[in-house]
Protein backbone atom coordinates (compact mmCIF):
# COMPACT_ATOMS: atom_id res chain seq x y z
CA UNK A 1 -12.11 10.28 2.62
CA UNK A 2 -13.98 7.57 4.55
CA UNK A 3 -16.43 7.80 2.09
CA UNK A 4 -14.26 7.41 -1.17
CA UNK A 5 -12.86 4.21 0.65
CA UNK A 6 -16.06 2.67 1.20
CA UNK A 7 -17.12 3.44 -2.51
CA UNK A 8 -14.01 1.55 -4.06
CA UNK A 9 -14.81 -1.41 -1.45
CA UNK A 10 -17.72 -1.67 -2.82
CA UNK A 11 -16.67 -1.74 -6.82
CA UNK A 12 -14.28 -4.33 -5.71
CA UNK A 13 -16.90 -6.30 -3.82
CA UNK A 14 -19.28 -6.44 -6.71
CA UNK A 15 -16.94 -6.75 -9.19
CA UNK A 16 -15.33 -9.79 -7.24
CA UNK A 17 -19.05 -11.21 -6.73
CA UNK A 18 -19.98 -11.03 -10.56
CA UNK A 19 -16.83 -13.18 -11.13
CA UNK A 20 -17.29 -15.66 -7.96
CA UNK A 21 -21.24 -15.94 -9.19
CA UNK A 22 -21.90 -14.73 -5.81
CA UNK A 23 -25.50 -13.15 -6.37
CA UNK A 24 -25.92 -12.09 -2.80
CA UNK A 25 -22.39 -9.54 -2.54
CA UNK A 26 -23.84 -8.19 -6.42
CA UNK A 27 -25.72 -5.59 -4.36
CA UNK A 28 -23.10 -4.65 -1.33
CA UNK A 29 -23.56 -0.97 -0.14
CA UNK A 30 -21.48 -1.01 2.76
CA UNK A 31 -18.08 -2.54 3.72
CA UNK A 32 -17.88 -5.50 6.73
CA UNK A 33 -14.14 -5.21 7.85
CA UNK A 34 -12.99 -8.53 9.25
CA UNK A 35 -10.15 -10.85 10.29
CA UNK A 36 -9.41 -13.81 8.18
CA UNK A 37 -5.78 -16.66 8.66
CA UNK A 38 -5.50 -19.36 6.06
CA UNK A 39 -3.66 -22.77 7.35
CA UNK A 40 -2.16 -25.61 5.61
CA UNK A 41 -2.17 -29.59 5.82
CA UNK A 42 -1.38 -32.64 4.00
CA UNK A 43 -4.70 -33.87 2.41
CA UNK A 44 -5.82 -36.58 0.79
CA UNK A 45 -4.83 -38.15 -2.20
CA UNK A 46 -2.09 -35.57 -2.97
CA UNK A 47 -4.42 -32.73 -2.06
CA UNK A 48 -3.87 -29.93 0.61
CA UNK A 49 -6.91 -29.08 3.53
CA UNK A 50 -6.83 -25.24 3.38
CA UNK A 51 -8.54 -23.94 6.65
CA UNK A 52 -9.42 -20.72 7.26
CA UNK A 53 -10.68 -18.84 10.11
CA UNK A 54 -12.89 -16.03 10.32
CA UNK A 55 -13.77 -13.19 12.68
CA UNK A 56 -15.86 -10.09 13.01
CA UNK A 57 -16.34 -7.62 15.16
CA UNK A 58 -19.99 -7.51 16.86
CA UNK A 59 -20.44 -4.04 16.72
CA UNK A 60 -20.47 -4.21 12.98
CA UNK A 61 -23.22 -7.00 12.56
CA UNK A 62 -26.39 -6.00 13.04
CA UNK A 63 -28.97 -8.21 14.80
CA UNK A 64 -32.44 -10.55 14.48
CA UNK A 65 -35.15 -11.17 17.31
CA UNK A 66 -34.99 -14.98 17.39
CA UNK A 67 -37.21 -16.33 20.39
CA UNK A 68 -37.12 -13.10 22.47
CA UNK A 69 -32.98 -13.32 22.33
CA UNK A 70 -30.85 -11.20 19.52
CA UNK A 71 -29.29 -13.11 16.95
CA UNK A 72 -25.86 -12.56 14.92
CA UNK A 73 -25.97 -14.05 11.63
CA UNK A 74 -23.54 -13.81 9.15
CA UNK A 75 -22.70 -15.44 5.81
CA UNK A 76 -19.00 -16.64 4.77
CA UNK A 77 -17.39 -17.80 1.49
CA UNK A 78 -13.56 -18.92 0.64
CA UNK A 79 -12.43 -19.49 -2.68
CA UNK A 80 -9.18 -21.08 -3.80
CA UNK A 81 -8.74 -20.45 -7.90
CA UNK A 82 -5.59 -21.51 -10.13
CA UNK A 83 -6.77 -19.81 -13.34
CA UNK A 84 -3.56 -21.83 -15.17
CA UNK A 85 -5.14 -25.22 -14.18
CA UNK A 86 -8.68 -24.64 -14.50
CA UNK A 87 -9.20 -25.63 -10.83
CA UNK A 88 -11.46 -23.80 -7.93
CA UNK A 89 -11.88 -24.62 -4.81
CA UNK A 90 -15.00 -23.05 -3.04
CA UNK A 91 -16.94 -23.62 0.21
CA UNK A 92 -19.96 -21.39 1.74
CA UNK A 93 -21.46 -21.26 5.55
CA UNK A 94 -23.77 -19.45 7.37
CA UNK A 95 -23.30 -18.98 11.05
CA UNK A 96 -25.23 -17.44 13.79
CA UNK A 97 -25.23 -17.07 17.22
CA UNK A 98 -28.20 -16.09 19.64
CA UNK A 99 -27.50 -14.38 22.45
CA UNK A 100 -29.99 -12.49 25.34
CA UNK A 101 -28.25 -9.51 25.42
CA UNK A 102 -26.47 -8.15 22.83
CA UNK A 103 -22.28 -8.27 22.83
CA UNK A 104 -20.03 -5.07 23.43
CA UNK A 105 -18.93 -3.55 20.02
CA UNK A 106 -15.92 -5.07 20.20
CA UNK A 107 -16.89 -8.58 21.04
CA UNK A 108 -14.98 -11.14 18.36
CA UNK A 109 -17.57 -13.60 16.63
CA UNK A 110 -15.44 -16.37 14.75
CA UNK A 111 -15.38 -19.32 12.93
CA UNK A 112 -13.57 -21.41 10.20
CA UNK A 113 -13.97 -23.16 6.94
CA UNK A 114 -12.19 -26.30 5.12
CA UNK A 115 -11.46 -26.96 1.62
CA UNK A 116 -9.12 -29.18 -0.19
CA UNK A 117 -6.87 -27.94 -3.34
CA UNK A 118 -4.83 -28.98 -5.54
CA UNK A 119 -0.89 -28.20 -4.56
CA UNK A 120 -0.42 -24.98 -6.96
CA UNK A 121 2.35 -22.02 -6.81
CA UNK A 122 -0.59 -19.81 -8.94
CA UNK A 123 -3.44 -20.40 -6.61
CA UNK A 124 -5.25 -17.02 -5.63
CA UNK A 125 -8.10 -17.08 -2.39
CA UNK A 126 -10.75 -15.19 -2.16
CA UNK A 127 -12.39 -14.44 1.11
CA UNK A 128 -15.57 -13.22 1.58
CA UNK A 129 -18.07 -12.10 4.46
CA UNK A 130 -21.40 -10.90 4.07
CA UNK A 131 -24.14 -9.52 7.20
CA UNK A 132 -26.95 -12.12 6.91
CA UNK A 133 -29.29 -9.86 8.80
CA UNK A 134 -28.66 -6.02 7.49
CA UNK A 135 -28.52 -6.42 2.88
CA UNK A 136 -26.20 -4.37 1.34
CA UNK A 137 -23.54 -5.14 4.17
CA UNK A 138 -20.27 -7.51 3.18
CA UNK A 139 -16.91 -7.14 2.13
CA UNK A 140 -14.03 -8.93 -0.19
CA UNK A 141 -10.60 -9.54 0.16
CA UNK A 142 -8.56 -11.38 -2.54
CA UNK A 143 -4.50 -12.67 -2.72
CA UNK A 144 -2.19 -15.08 -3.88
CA UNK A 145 -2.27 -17.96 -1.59
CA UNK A 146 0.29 -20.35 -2.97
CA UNK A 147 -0.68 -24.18 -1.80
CA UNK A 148 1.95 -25.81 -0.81
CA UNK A 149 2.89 -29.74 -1.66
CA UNK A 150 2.82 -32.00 1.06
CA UNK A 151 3.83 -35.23 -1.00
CA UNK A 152 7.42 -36.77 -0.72
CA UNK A 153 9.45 -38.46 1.89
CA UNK A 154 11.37 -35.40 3.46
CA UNK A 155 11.11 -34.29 6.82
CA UNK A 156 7.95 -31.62 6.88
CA UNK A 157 5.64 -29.55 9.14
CA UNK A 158 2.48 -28.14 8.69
CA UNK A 159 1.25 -24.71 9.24
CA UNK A 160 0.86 -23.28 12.60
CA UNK A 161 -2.53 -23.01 14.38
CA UNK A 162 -2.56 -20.65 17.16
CA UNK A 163 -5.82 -21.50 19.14
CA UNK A 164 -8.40 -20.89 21.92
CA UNK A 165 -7.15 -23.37 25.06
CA UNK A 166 -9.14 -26.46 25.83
CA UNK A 167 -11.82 -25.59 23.20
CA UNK A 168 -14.56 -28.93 23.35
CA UNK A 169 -15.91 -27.00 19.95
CA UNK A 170 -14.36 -26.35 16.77
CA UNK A 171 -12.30 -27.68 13.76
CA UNK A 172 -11.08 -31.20 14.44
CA UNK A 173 -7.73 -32.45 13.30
CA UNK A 174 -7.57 -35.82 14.14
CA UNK A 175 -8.13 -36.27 18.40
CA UNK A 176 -7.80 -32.35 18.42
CA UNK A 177 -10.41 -30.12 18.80
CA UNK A 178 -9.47 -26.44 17.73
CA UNK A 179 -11.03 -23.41 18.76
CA UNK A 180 -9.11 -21.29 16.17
CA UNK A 181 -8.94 -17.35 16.28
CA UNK A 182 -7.42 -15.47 13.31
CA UNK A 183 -3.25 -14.65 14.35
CA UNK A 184 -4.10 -10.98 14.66
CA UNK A 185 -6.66 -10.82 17.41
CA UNK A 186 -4.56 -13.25 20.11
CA UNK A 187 -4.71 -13.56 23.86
CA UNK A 188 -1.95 -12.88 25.87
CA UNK A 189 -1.63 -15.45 28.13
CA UNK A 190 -2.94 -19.31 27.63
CA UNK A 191 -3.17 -20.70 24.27
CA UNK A 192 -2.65 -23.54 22.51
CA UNK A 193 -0.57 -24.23 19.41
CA UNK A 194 -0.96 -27.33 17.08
CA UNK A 195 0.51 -28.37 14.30
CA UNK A 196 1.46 -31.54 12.04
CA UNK A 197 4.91 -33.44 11.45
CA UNK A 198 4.75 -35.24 8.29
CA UNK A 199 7.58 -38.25 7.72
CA UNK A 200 8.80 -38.72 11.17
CA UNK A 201 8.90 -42.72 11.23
CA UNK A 202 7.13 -44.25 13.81
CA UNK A 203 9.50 -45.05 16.47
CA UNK A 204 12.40 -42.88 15.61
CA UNK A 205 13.49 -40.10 18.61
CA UNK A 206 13.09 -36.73 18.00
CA UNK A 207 13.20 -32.93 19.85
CA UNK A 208 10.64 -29.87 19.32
CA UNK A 209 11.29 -26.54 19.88
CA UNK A 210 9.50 -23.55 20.17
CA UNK A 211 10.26 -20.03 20.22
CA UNK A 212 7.65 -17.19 20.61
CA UNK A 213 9.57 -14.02 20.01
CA UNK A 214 8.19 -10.44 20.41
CA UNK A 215 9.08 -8.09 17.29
CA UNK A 216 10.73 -5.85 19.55
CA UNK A 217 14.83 -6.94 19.48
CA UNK A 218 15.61 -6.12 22.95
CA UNK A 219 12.52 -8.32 24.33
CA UNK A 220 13.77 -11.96 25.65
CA UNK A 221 12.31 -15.40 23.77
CA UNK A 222 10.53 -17.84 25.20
CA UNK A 223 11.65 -21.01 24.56
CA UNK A 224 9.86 -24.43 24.94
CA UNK A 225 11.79 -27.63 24.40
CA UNK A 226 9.89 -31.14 24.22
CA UNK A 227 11.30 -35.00 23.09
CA UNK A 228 9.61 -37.21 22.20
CA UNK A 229 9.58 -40.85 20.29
CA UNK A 230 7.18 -40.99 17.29
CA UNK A 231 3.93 -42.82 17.10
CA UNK A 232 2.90 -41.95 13.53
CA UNK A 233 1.07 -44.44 11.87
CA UNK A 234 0.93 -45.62 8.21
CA UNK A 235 0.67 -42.37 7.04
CA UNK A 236 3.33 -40.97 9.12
CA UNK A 237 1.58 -38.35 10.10
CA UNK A 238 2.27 -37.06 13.78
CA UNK A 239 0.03 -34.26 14.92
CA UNK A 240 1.16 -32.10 18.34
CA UNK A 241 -1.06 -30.14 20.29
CA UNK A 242 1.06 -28.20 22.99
CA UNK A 243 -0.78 -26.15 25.45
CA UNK A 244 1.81 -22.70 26.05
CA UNK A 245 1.45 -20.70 29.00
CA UNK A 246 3.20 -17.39 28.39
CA UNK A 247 2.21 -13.42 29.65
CA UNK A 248 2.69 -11.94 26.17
CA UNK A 249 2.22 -8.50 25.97
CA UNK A 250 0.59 -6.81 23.60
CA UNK A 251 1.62 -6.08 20.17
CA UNK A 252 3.98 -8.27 17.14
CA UNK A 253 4.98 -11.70 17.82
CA UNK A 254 6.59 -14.44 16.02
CA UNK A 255 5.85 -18.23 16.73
CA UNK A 256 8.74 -20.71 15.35
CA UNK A 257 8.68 -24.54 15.66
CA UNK A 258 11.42 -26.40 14.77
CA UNK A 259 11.52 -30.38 14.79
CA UNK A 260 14.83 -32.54 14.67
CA UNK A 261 14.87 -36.42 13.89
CA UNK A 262 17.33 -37.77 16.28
CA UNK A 263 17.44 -40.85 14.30
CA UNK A 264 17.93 -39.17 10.97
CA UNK A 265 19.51 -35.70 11.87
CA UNK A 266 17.25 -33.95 9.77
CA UNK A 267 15.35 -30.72 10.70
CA UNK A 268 12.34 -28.69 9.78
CA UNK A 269 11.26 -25.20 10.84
CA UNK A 270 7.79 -23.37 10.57
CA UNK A 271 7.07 -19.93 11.74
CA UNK A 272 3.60 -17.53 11.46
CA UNK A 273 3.60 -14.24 13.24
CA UNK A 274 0.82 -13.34 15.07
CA UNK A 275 -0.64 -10.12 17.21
CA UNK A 276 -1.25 -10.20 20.69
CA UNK A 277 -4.93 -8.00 21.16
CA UNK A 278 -6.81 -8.99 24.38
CA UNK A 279 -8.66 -11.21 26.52
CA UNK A 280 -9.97 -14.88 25.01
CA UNK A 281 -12.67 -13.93 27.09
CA UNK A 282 -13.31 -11.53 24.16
CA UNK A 283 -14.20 -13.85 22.16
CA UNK A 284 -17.57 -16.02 20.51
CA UNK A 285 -17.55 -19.24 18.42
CA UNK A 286 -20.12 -19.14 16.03
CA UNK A 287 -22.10 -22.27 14.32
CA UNK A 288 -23.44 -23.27 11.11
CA UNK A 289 -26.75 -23.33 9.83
CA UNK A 290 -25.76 -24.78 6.68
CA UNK A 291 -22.44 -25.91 4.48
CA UNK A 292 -22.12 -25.97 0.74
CA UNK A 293 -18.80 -27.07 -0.94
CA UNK A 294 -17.34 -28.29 -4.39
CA UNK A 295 -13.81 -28.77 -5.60
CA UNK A 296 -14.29 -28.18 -10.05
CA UNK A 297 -11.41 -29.08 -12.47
CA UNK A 298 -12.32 -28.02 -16.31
């Protein structure tokens, strides 16, 4: 049975690569399970940043000699496609990590990528991760991922980031820097969770509240309650960083924000589940050795 499985991974994989153009997953023997999130923000121009984070386990990577240390390298490609509109989206890294002893099996490697896309209900994303070291080693998965419009005047939030506390490297979002691990490998105690108000007038008074609630009914929320007066600039864009300190236990959760305007009495609401795993401890950020990106509109 395993075997079947990891046959039809791989027709999907290289059928998926001789679409994407992507030469190197064209000869994919083997499937690379990982963990992938996708996250949402007003862009420029009318456009929406799509981030996505990435994660792998290191017992599925194999490894380089690099300087008398072992070396995790692995390759990573998201693709955002609205066949109705002609457009793709696509960016490419490879990341590495060098380590002098090698990491337990189970040891997370992660990472993210940005693009910008259009705003499109008919987008799909395609997600791919490859072993640099080991060839034949990679694996596909591919969805609809609608993109959501961030333009207008109404009262709006971003997508939730659930991320490593006090990171000083990862994806920066204005004054924050993010140390983001996909929603489905979580710690269960410290994290922090940011996210973006859009339209909030500078000035105007306003509450936030957050709920993390386990999936289990008879489990108590946590709630969080914060106020606050705006300071959004021209752009009125107000980003949040709040750092939660909670003993989740393992298993479902579900993250909701909610923001009022005091001012205006209007309200907003954003949720993302995610699954608590183990330790951030767990856990290695991984570097790029290169990027390669292009947005095409035929």
């Amino acid at each position: 049975m395993q075997a079947s499985r990891a046959a039809l991974v791989t027709l999907l994989v290289v059928a998926a690569a001789a679409a994407s153009g992507n030469a190197a997953l064209a000869f994919v023997a083997a499937p690379l399970p990982f963990f992938y999130d996708l996250y949402t923000f007003r862009g420029a121009d009318g456009g929406t940043t799509v981030i996505s984070s990435f994660a792998v386990e290191a017992g599925r990577l194999a490894t380089e000699a690099s300087d008398g240390r072992h070396r995790y390298r692995f390759s990573l490609t998201l693709v955002l496609a609205d066949p109705a509109r002609r457009t793709v989206s696509k960016t490419h890294d490879t990341v590495y990590v060098d380590v002098e002893r090698p990491f337990p099996d189970e040891h997370l490697l992660y990472t993210d990528v940005e693009v910008t896309a259009p705003p499109s209900a008919d987008t799909r994303q395609r997600v791919i991760v490859i072993d640099a070291v080991k060839a034949g080693v990679g694996q596909l998965y591919t969805e609809p991922f609608p993109v959501p419009d961030y333009s207008g005047d109404s009262l709006m939030l971003s997508d939730l980031v659930l991320a490593q506390p006090g990171a000083e490297t990862g994806r920066k979002r204005g004054n924050a820097t993010l140390g983001i691990l996909p929603s489905t490998r979580f710690p269960p105690d410290v994290f922090d969770v940011y996210y973006e108000i859009y339209n909030l007038p500078a000035g105007h008074a306003y509450t936030t509240e957050i709920v993390i609630e386990r999936t289990d009914p008879d489990a108590e929320p946590i709630r969080l309650r914060f106020s606050g007066e705006s300071s959004a600039g021209a752009d009125r864009v107000l980003p949040e960083l709040r750092h939660v300190n909670a003993q989740l236990s393992r298993g479902a959760h579900r993250l909701t924000v909610t923001v009022t305007n005091l001012v205006t009495g209007e309200t907003t609401t954003r949720s993302r589940s995610f699954q608590v795993q183990g330790s951030a401890r767990n856990a290695t950020r991984v570097h790029a050795l290169r990027r390669t990106y292009y947005s095409i509109s035929r």
